[in-house]
PDB file of N, CA and C in Angstrom:
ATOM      1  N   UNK A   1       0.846  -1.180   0.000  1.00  0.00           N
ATOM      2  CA  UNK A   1       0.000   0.000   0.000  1.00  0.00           C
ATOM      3  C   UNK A   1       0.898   1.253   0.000  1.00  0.00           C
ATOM      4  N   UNK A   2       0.495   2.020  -0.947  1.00  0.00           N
ATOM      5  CA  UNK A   2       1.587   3.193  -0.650  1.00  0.00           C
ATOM      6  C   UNK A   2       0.286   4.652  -0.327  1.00  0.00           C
ATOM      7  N   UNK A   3       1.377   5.608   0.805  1.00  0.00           N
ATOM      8  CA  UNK A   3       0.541   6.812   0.907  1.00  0.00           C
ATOM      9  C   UNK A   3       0.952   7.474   0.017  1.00  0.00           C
ATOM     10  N   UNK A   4       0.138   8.885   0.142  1.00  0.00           N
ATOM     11  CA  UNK A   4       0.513  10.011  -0.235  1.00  0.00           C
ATOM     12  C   UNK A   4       1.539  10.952   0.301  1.00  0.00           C
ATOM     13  N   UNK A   5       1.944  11.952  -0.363  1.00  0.00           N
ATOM     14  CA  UNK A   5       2.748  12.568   0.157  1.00  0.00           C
ATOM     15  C   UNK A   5       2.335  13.735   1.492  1.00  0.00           C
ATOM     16  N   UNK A   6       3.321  13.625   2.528  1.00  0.00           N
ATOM     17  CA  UNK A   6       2.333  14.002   3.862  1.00  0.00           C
ATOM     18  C   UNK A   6       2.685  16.083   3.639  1.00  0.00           C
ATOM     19  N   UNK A   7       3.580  16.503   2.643  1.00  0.00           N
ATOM     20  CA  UNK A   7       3.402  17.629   2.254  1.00  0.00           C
ATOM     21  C   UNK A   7       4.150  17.706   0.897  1.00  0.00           C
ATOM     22  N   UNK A   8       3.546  18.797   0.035  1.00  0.00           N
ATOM     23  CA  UNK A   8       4.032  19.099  -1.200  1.00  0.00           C
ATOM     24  C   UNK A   8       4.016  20.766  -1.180  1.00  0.00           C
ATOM     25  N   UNK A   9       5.228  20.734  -2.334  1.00  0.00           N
ATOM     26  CA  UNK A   9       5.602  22.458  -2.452  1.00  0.00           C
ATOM     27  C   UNK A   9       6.056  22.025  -4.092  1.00  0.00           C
ATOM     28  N   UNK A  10       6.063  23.566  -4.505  1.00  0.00           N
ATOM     29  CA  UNK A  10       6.089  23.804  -5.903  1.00  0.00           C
ATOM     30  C   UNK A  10       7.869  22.994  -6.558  1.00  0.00           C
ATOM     31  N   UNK A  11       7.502  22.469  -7.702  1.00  0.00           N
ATOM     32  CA  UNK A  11       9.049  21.761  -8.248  1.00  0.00           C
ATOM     33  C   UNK A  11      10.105  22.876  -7.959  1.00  0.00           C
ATOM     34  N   UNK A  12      11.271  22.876  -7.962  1.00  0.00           N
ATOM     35  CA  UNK A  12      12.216  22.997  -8.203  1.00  0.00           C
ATOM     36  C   UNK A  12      13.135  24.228  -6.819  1.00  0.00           C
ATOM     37  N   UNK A  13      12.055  24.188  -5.887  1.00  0.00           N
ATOM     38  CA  UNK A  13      12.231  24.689  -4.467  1.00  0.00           C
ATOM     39  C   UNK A  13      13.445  24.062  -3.636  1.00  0.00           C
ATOM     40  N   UNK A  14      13.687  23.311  -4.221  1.00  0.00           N
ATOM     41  CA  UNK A  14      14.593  22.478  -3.088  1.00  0.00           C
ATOM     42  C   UNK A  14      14.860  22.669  -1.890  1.00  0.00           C
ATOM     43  N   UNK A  15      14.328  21.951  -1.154  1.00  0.00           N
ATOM     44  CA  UNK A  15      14.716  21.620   0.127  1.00  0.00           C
ATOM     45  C   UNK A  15      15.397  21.123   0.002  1.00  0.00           C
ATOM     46  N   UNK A  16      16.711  22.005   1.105  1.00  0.00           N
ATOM     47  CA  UNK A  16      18.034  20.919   1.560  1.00  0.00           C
ATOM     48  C   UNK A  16      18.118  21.100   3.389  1.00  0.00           C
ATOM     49  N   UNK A  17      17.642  21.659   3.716  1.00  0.00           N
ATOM     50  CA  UNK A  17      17.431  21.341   5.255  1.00  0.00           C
ATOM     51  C   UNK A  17      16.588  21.639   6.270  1.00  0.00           C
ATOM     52  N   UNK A  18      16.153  20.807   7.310  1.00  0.00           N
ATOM     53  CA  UNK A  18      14.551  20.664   7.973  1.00  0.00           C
ATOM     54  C   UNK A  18      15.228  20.568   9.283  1.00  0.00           C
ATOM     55  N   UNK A  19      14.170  20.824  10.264  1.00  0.00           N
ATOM     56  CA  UNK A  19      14.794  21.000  11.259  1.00  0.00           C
ATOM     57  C   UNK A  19      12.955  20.574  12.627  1.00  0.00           C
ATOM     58  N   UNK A  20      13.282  19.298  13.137  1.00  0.00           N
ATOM     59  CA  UNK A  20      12.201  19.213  13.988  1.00  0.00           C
ATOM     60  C   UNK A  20      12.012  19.785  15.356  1.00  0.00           C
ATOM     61  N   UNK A  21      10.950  20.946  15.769  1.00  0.00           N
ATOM     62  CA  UNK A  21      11.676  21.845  16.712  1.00  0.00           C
ATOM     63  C   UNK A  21      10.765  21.343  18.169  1.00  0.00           C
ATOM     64  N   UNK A  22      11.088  20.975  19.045  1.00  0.00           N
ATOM     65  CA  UNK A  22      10.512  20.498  20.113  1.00  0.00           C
ATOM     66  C   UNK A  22      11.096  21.384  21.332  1.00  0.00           C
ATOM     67  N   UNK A  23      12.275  21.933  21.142  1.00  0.00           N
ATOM     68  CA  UNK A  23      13.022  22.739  22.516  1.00  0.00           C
ATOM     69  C   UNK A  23      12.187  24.004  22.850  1.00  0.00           C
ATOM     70  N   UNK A  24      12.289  24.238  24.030  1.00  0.00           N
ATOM     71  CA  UNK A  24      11.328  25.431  24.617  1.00  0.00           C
ATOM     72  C   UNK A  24      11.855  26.570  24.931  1.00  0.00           C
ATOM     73  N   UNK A  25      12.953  26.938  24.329  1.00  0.00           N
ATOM     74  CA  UNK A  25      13.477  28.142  23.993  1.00  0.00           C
ATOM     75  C   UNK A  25      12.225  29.537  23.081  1.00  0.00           C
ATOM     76  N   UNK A  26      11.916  28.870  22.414  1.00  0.00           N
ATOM     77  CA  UNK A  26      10.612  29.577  21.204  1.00  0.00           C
ATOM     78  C   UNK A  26       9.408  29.612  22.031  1.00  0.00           C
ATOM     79  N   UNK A  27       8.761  30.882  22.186  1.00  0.00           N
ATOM     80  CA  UNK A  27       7.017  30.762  22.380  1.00  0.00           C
ATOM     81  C   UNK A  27       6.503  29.359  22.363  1.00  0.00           C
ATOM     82  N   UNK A  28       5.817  28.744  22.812  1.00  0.00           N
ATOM     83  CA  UNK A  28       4.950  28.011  22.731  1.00  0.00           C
ATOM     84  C   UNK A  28       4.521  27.517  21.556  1.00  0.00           C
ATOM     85  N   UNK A  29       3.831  29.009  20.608  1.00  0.00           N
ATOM     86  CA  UNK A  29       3.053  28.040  19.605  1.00  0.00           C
ATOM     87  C   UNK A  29       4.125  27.574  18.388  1.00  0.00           C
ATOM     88  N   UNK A  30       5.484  27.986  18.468  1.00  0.00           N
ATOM     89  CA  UNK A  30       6.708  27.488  17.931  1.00  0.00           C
ATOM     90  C   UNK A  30       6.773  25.669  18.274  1.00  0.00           C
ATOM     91  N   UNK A  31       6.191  25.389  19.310  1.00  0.00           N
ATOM     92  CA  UNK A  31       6.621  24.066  19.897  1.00  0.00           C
ATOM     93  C   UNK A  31       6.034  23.225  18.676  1.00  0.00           C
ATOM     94  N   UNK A  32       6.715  22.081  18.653  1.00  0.00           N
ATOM     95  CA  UNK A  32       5.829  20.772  17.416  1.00  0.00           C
ATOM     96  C   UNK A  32       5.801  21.422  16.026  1.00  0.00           C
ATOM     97  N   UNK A  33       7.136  21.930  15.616  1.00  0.00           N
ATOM     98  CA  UNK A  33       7.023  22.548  14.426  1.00  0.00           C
ATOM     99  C   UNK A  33       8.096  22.124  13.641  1.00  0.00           C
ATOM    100  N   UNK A  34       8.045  21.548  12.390  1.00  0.00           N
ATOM    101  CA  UNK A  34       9.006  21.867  11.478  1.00  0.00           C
ATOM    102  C   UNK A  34      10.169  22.480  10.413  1.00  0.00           C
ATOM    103  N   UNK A  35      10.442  22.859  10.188  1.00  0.00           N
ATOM    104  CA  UNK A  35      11.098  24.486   9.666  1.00  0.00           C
ATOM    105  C   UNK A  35      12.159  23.588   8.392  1.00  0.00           C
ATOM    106  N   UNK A  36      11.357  24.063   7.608  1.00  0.00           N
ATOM    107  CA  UNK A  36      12.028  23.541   5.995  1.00  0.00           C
ATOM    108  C   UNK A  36      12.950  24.950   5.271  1.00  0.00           C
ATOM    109  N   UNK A  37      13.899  24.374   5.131  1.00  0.00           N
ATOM    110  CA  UNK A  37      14.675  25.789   4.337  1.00  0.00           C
ATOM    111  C   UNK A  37      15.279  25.046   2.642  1.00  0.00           C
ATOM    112  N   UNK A  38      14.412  25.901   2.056  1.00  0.00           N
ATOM    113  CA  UNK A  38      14.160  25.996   0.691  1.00  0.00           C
ATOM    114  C   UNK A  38      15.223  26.601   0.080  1.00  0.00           C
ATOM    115  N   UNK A  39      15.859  26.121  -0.553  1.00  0.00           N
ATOM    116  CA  UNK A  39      17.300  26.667  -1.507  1.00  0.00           C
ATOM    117  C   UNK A  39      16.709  28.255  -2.284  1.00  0.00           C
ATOM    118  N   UNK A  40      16.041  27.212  -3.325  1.00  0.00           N
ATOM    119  CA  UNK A  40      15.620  28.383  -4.293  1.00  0.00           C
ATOM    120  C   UNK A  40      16.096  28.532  -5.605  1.00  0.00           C
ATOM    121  N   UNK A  41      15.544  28.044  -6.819  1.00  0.00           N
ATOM    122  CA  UNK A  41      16.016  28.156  -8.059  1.00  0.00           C
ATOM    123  C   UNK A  41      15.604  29.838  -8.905  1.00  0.00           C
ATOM    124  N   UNK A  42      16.826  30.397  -9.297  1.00  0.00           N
ATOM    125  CA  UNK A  42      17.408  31.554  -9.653  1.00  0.00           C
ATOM    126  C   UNK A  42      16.815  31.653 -10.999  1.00  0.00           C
ATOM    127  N   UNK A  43      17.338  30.128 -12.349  1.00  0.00           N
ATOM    128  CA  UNK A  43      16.721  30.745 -13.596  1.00  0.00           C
ATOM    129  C   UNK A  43      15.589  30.500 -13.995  1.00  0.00           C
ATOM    130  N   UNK A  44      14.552  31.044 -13.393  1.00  0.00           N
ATOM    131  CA  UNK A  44      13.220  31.129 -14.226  1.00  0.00           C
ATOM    132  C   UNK A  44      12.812  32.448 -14.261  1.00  0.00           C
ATOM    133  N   UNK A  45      11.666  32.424 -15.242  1.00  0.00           N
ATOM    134  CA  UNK A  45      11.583  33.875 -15.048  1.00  0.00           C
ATOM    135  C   UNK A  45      11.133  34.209 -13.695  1.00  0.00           C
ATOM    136  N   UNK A  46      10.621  33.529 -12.653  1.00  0.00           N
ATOM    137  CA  UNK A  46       9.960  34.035 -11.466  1.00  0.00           C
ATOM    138  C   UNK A  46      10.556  33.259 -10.297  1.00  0.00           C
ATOM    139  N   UNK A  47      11.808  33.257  -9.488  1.00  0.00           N
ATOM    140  CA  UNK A  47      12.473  32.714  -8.586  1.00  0.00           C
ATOM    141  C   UNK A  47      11.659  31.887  -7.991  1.00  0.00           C
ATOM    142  N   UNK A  48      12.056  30.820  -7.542  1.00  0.00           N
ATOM    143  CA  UNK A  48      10.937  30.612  -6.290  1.00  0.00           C
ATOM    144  C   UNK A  48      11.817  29.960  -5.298  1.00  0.00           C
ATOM    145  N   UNK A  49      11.137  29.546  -4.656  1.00  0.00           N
ATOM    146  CA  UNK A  49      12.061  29.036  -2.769  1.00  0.00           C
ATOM    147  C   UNK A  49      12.225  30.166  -2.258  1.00  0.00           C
ATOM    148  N   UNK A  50      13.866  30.486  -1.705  1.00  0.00           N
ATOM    149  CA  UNK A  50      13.975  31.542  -0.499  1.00  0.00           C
ATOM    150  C   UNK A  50      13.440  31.864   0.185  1.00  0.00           C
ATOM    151  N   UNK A  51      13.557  30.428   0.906  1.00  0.00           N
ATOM    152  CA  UNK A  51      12.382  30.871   2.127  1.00  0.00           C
ATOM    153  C   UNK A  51      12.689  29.863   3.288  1.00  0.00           C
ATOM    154  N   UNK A  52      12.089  30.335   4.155  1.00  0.00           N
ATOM    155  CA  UNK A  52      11.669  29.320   5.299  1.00  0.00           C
ATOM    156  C   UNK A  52      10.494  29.316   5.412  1.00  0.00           C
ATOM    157  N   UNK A  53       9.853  27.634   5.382  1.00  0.00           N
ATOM    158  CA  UNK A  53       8.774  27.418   5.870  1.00  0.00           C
ATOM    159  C   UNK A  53       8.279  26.551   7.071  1.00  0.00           C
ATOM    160  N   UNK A  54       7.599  26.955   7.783  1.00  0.00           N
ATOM    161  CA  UNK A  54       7.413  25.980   8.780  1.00  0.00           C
ATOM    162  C   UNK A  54       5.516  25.423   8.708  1.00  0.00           C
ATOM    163  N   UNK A  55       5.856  24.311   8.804  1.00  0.00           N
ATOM    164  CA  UNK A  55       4.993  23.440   9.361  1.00  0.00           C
ATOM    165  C   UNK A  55       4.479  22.796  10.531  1.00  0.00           C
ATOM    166  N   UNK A  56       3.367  22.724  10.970  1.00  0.00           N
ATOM    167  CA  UNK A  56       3.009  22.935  12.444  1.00  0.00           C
ATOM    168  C   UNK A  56       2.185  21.550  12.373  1.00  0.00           C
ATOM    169  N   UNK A  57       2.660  21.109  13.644  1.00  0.00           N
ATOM    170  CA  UNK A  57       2.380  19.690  13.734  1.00  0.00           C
ATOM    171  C   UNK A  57       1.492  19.574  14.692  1.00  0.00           C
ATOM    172  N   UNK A  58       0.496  18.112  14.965  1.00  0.00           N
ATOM    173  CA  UNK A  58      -0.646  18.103  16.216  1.00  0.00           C
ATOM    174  C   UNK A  58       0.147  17.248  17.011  1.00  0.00           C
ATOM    175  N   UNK A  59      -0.088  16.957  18.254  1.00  0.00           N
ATOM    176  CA  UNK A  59       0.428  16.049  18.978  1.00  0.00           C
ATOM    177  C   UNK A  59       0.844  14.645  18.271  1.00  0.00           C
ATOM    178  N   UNK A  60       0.415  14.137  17.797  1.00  0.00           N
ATOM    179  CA  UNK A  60       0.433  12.799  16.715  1.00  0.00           C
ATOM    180  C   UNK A  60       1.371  12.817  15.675  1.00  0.00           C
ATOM    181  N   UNK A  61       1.961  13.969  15.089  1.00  0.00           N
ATOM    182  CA  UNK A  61       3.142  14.594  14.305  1.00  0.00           C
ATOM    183  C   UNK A  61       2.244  14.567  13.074  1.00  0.00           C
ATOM    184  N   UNK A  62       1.191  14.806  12.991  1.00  0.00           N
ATOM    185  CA  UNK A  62       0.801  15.159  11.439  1.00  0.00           C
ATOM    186  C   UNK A  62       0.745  16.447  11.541  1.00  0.00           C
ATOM    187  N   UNK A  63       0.490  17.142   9.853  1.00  0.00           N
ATOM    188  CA  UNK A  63       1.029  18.185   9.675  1.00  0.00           C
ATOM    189  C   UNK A  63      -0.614  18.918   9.668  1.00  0.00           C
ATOM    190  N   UNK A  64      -0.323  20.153  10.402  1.00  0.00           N
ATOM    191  CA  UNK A  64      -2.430  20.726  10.635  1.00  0.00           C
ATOM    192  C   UNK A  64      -2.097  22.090   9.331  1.00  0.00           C
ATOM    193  N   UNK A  65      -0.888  22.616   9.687  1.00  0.00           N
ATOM    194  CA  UNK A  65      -0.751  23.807   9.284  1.00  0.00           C
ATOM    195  C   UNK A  65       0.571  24.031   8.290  1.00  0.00           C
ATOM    196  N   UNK A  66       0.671  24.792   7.488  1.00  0.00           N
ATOM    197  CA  UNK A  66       2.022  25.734   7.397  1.00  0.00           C
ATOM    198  C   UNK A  66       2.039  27.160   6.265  1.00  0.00           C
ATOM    199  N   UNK A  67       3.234  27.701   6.738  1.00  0.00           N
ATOM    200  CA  UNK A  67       3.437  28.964   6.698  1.00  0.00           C
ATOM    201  C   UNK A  67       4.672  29.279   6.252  1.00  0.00           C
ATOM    202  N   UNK A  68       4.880  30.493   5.853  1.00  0.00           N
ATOM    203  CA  UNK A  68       5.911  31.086   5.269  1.00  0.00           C
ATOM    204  C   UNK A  68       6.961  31.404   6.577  1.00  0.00           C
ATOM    205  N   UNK A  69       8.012  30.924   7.188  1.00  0.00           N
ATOM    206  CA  UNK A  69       8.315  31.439   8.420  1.00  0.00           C
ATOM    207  C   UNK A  69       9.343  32.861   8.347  1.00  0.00           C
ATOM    208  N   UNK A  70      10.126  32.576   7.272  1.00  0.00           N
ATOM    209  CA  UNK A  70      11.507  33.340   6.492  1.00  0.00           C
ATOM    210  C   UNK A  70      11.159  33.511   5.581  1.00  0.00           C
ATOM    211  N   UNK A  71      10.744  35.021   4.384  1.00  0.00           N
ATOM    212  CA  UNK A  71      10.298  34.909   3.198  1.00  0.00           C
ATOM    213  C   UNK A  71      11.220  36.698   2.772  1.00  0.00           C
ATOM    214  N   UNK A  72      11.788  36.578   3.046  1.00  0.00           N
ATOM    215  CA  UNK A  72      13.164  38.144   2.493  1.00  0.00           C
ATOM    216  C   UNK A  72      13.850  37.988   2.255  1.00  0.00           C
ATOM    217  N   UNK A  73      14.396  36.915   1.184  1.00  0.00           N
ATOM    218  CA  UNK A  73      15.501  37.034   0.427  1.00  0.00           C
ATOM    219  C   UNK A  73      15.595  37.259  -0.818  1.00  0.00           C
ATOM    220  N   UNK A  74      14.495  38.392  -1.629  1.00  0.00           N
ATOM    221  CA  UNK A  74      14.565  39.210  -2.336  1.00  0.00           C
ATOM    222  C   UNK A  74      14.782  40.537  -2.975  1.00  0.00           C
ATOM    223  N   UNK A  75      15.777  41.121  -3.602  1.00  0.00           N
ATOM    224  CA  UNK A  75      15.595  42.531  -3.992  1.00  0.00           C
ATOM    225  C   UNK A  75      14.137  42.898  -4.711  1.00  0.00           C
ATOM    226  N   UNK A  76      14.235  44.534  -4.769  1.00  0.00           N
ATOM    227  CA  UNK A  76      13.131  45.187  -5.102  1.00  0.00           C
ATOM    228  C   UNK A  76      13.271  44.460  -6.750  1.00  0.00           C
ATOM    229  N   UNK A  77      14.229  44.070  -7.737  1.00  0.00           N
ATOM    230  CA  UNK A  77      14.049  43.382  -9.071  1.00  0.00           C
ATOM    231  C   UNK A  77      13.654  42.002  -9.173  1.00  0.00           C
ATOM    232  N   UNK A  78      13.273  41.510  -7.318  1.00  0.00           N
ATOM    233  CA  UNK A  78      13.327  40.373  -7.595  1.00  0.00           C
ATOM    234  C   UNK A  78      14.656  38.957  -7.973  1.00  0.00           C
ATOM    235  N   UNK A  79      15.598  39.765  -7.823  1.00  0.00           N
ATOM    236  CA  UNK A  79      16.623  39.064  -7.808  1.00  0.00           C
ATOM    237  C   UNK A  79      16.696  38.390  -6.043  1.00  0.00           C
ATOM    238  N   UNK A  80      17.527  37.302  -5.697  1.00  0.00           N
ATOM    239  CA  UNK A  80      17.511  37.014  -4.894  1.00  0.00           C
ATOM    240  C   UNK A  80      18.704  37.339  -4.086  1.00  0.00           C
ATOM    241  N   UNK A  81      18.510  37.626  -2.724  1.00  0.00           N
ATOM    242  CA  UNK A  81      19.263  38.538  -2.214  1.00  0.00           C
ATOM    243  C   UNK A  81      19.945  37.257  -0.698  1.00  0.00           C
ATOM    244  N   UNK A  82      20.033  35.890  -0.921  1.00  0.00           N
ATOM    245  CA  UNK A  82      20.061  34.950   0.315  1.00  0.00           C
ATOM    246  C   UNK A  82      19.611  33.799  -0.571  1.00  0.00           C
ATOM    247  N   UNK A  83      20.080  32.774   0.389  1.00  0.00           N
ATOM    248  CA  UNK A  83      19.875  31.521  -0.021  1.00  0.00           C
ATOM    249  C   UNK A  83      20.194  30.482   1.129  1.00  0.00           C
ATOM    250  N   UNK A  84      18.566  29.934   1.659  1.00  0.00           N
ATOM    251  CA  UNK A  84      18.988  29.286   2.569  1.00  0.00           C
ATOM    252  C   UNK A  84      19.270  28.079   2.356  1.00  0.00           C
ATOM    253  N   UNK A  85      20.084  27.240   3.352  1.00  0.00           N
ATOM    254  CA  UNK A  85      20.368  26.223   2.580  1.00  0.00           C
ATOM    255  C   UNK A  85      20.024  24.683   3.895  1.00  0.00           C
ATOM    256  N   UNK A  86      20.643  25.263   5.517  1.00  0.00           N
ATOM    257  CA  UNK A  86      20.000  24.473   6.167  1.00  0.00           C
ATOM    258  C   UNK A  86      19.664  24.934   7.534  1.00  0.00           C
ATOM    259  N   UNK A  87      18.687  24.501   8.604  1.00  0.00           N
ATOM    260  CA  UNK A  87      18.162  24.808   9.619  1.00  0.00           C
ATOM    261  C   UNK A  87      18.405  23.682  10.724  1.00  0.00           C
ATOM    262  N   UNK A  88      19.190  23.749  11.655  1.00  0.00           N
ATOM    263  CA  UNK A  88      19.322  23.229  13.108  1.00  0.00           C
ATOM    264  C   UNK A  88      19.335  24.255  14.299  1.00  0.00           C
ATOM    265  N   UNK A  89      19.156  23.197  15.272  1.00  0.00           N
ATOM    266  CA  UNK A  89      18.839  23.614  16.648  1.00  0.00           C
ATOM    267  C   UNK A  89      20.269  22.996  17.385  1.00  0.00           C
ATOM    268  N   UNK A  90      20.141  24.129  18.051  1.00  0.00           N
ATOM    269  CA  UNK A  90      21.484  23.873  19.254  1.00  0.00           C
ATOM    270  C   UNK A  90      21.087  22.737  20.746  1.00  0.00           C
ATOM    271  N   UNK A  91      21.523  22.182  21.161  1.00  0.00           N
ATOM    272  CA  UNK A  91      21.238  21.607  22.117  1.00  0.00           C
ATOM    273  C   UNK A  91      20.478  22.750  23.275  1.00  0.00           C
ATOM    274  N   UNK A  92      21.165  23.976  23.090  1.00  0.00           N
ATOM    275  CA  UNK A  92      19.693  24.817  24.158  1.00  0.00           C
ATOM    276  C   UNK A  92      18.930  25.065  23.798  1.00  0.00           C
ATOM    277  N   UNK A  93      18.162  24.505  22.519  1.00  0.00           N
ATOM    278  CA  UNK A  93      17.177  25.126  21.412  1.00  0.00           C
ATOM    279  C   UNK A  93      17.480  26.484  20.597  1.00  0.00           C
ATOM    280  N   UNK A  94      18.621  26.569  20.526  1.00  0.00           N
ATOM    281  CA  UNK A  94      18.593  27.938  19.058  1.00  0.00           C
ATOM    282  C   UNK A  94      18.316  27.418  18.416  1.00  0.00           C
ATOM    283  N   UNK A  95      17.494  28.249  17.004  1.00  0.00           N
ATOM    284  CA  UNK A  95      17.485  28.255  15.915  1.00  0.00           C
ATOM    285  C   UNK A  95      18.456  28.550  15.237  1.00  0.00           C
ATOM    286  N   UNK A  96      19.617  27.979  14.385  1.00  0.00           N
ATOM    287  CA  UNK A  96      20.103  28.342  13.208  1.00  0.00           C
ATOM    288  C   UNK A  96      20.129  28.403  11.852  1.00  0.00           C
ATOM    289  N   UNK A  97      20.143  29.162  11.105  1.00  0.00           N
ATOM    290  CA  UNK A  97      19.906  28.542   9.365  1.00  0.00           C
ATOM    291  C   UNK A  97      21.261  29.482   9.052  1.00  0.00           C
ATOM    292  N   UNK A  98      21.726  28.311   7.736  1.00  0.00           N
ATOM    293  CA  UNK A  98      22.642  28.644   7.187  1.00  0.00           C
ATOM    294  C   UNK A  98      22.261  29.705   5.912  1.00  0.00           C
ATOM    295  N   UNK A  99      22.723  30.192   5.267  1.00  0.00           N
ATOM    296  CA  UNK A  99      22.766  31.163   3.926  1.00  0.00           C
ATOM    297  C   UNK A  99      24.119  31.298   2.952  1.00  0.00           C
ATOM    298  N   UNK A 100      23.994  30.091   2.153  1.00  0.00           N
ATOM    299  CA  UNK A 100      25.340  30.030   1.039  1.00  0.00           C
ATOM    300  C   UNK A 100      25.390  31.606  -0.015  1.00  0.00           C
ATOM    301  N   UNK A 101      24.326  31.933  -0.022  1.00  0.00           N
ATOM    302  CA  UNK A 101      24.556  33.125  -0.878  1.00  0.00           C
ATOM    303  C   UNK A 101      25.582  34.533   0.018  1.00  0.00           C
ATOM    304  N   UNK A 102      25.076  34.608   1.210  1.00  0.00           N
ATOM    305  CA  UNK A 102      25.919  35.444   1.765  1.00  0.00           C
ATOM    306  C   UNK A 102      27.050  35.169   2.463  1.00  0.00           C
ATOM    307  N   UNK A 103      26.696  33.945   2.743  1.00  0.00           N
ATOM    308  CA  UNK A 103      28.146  33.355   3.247  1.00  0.00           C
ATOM    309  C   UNK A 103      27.925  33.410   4.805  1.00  0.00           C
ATOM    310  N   UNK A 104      26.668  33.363   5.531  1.00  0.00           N
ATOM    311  CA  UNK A 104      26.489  33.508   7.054  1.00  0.00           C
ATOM    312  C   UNK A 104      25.405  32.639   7.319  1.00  0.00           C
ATOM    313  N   UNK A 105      26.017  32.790   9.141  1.00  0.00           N
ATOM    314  CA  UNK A 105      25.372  31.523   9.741  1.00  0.00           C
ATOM    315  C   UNK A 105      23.861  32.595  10.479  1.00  0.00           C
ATOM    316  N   UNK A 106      22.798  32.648  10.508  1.00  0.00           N
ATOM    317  CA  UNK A 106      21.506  33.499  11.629  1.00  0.00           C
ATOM    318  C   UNK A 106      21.428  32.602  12.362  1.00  0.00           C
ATOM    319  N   UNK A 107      21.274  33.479  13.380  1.00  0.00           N
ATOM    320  CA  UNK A 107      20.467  33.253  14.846  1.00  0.00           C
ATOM    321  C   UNK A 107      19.426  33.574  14.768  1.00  0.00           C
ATOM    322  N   UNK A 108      18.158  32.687  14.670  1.00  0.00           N
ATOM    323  CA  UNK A 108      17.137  33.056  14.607  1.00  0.00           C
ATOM    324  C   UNK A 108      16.276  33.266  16.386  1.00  0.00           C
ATOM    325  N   UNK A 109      15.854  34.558  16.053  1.00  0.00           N
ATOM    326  CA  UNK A 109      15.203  34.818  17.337  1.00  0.00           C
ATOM    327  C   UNK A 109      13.579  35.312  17.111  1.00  0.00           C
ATOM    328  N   UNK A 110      12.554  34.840  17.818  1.00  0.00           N
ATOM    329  CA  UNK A 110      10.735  35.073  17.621  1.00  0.00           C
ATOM    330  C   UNK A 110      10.199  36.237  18.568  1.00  0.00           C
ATOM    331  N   UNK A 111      11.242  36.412  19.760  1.00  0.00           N
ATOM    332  CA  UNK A 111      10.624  37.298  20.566  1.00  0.00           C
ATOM    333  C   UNK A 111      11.223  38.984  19.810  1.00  0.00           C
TER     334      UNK A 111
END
């Protein structure tokens, strides 16, 4: 028996790193969340990825919700201005995501 896919996003977005967030460093409604960081393909006419998205999970780990979490790595031409590439957590619960386009590591902070 095969399922379906438990989420889909547009071709050529690539995801190259996810990150399952359970540490209680983040607000609350951060808790049981996923955080997908989307590369982002450059030649089309209309970029897409650059982004972070997160997905929000129910107790059971299915997916109820998701959202754009990181979505500014564009200039005003639409050129892309970042490129994320992956998202981990520190053993005290930071958020980190990497960015090959600029060459830096974020600290992601919600408060």
């Amino acid at each position: 028996m095969t399922e379906g896919p438990a989420y889909t996003f547009t071709a050529h977005m690539v995801p190259l790193g996810l990150s399952c967030y359970q540490k209680i460093i983040f607000p609350k409604r951060y808790h049981h969340s996923v955080f997908i960081a989307f590369h982002g393909l450059w030649n089309r006419s209309i970029p897409i990825g650059y982004k972070v998205t997160r997905l929000k999970l129910d107790s059971m780990g299915n997916i109820i919700s998701h959202e754009d979490f990181i979505n500014v790595w564009f200039n005003k031409d639409c050129s892309p201005s970042g490129s994320p590439v992956d998202i981990k957590y520190s053993p005290e619960g930071d958020l980190y995501l990497v960015d090959d386009f600029l060459g830096v590591v974020y600290k992601l902070n919600t408060h």
